[in-house]
Protein backbone atom coordinates (compact mmCIF):
# COMPACT_ATOMS: atom_id res chain seq x y z
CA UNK A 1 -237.10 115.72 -200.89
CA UNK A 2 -238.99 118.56 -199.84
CA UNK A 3 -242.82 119.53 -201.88
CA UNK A 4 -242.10 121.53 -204.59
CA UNK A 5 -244.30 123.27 -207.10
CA UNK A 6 -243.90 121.04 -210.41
CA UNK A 7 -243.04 118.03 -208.86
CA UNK A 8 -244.77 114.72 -210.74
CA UNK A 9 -245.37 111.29 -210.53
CA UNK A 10 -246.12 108.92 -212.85
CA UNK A 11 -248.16 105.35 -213.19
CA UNK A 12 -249.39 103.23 -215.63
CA UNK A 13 -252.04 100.47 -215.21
CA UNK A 14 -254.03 98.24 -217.35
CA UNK A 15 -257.28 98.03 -216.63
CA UNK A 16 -258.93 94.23 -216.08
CA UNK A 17 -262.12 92.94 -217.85
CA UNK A 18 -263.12 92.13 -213.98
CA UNK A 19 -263.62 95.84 -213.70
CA UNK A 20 -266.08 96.53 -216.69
CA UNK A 21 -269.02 97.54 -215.14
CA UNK A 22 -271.65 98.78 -218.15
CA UNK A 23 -272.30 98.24 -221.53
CA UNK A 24 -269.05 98.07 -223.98
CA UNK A 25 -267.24 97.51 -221.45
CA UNK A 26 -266.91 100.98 -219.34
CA UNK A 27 -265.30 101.18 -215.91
CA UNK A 28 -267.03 103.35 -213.27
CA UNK A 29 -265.46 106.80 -212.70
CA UNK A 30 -264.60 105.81 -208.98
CA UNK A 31 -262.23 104.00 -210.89
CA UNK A 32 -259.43 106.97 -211.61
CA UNK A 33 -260.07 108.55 -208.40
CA UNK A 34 -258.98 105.12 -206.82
CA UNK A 35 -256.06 105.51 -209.10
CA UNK A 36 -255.77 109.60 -208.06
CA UNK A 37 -255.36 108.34 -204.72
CA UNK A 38 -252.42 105.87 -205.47
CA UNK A 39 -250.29 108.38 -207.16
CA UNK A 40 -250.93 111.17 -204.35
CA UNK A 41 -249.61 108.50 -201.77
CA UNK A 42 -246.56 107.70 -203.77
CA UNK A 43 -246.04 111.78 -203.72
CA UNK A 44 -246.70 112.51 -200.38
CA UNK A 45 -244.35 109.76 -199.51
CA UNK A 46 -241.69 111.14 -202.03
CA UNK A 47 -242.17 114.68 -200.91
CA UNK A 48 -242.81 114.44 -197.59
CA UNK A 49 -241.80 110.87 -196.34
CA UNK A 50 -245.63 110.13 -194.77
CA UNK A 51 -248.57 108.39 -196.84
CA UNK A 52 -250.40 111.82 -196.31
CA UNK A 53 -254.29 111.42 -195.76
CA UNK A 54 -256.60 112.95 -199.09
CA UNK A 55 -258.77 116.31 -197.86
CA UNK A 56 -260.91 117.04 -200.76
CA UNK A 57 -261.21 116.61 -204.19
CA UNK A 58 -262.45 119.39 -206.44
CA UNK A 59 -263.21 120.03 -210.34
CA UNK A 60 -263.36 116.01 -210.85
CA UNK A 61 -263.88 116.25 -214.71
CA UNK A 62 -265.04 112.92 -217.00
CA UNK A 63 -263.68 113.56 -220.18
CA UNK A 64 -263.53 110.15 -222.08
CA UNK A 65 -264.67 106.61 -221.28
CA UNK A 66 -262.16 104.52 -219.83
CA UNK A 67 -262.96 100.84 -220.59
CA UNK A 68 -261.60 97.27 -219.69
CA UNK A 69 -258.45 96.17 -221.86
CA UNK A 70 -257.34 100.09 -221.52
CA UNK A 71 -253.43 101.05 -220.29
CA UNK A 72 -253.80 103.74 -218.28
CA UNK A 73 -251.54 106.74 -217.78
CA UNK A 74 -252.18 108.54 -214.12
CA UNK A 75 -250.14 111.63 -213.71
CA UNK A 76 -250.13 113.62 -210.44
CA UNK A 77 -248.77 117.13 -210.25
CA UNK A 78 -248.11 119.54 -207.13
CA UNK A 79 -249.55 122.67 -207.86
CA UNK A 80 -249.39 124.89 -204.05
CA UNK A 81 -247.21 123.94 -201.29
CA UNK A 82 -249.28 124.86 -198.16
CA UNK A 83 -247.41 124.02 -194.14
CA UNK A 84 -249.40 121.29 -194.31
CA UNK A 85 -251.36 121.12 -197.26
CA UNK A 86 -250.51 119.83 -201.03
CA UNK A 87 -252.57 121.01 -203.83
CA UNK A 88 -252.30 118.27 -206.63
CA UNK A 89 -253.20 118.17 -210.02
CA UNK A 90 -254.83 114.61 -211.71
CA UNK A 91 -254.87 113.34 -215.08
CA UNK A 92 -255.87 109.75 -216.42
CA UNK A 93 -254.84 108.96 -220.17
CA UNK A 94 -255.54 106.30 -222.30
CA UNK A 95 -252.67 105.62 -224.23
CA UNK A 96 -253.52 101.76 -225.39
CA UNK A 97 -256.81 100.09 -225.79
CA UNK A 98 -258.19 96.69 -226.68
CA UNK A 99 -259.00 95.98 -230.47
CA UNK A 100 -260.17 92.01 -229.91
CA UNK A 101 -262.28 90.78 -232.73
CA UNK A 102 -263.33 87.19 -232.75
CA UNK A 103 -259.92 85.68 -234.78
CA UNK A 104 -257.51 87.93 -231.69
CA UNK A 105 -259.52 87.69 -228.82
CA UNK A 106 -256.70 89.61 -227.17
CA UNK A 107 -255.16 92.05 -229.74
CA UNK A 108 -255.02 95.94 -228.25
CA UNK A 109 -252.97 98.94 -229.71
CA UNK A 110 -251.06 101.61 -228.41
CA UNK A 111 -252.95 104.92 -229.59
CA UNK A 112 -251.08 107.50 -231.73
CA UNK A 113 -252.43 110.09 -229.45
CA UNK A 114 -253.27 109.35 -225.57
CA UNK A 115 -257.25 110.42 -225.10
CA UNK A 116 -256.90 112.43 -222.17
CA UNK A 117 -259.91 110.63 -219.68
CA UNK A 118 -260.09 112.14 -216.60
CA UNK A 119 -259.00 115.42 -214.55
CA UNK A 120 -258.72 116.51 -211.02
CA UNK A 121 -258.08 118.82 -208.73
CA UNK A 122 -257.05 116.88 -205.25
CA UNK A 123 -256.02 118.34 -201.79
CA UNK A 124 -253.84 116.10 -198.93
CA UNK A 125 -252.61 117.28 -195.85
CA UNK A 126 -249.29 115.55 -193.99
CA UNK A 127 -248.03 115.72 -190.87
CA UNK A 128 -246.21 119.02 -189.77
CA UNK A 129 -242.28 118.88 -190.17
């Protein structure tokens, strides 16, 4: 496949307890650029058959917490097709999150609307053709 404008890639993660950092809970915001950067590898090797190396982030936006016992939606969309340069659009969603109370230590919920989390703006260069 060759880099195309609109191209996407999906994930989803859940988000461990062992990554709770602060108080109710939150994960740090390095957290969904970690993420960012697994879902611009999986395009760079889809579009361009190389793991591709990041360049730059820019516009890195913190919308909503993210928190432990979260599923996690990371999208990843090609926005400019440079020679050697992909620009990428970044979002993290929440679309479930724990609900435990002291009965259902483990209960969660899918939300009825995904809280959008996180944005991006992400450059990565790969090898010429």
């Amino acid at each position: 496949m060759t880099a195309t404008v609109g191209t996407r890639v999906v994930h989803r993660r859940y988000v461990p307890y062992s990554h709770a950092h602060y108080a109710g809970n939150l994960v740090d915001g390095a957290y969904s650029l970690g993420l960012f950067g697994d879902v611009a590898t999986e395009m760079c090797i889809l579009t361009d058959g190389d793991e591709g190396l990041f360049a730059s982030y820019s516009d890195v936006q913190f919308r909503e917490p993210v928190r432990a016992g979260d599923v996690l939606e990371i999208t990843c969309e090609v926005t400019r097709v440079g020679s050697r340069s992909r620009e990428l659009s970044f979002t993290v969603s929440v679309v479930a999150r724990g609900a435990a109370t002291a009965d259902r230590p483990g209960a969660a919920s899918m939300l009825t609307e995904p809280l959008l989390a996180t944005t991006a703006v992400g450059t990565v260069v790969v090898p010429p053709a």
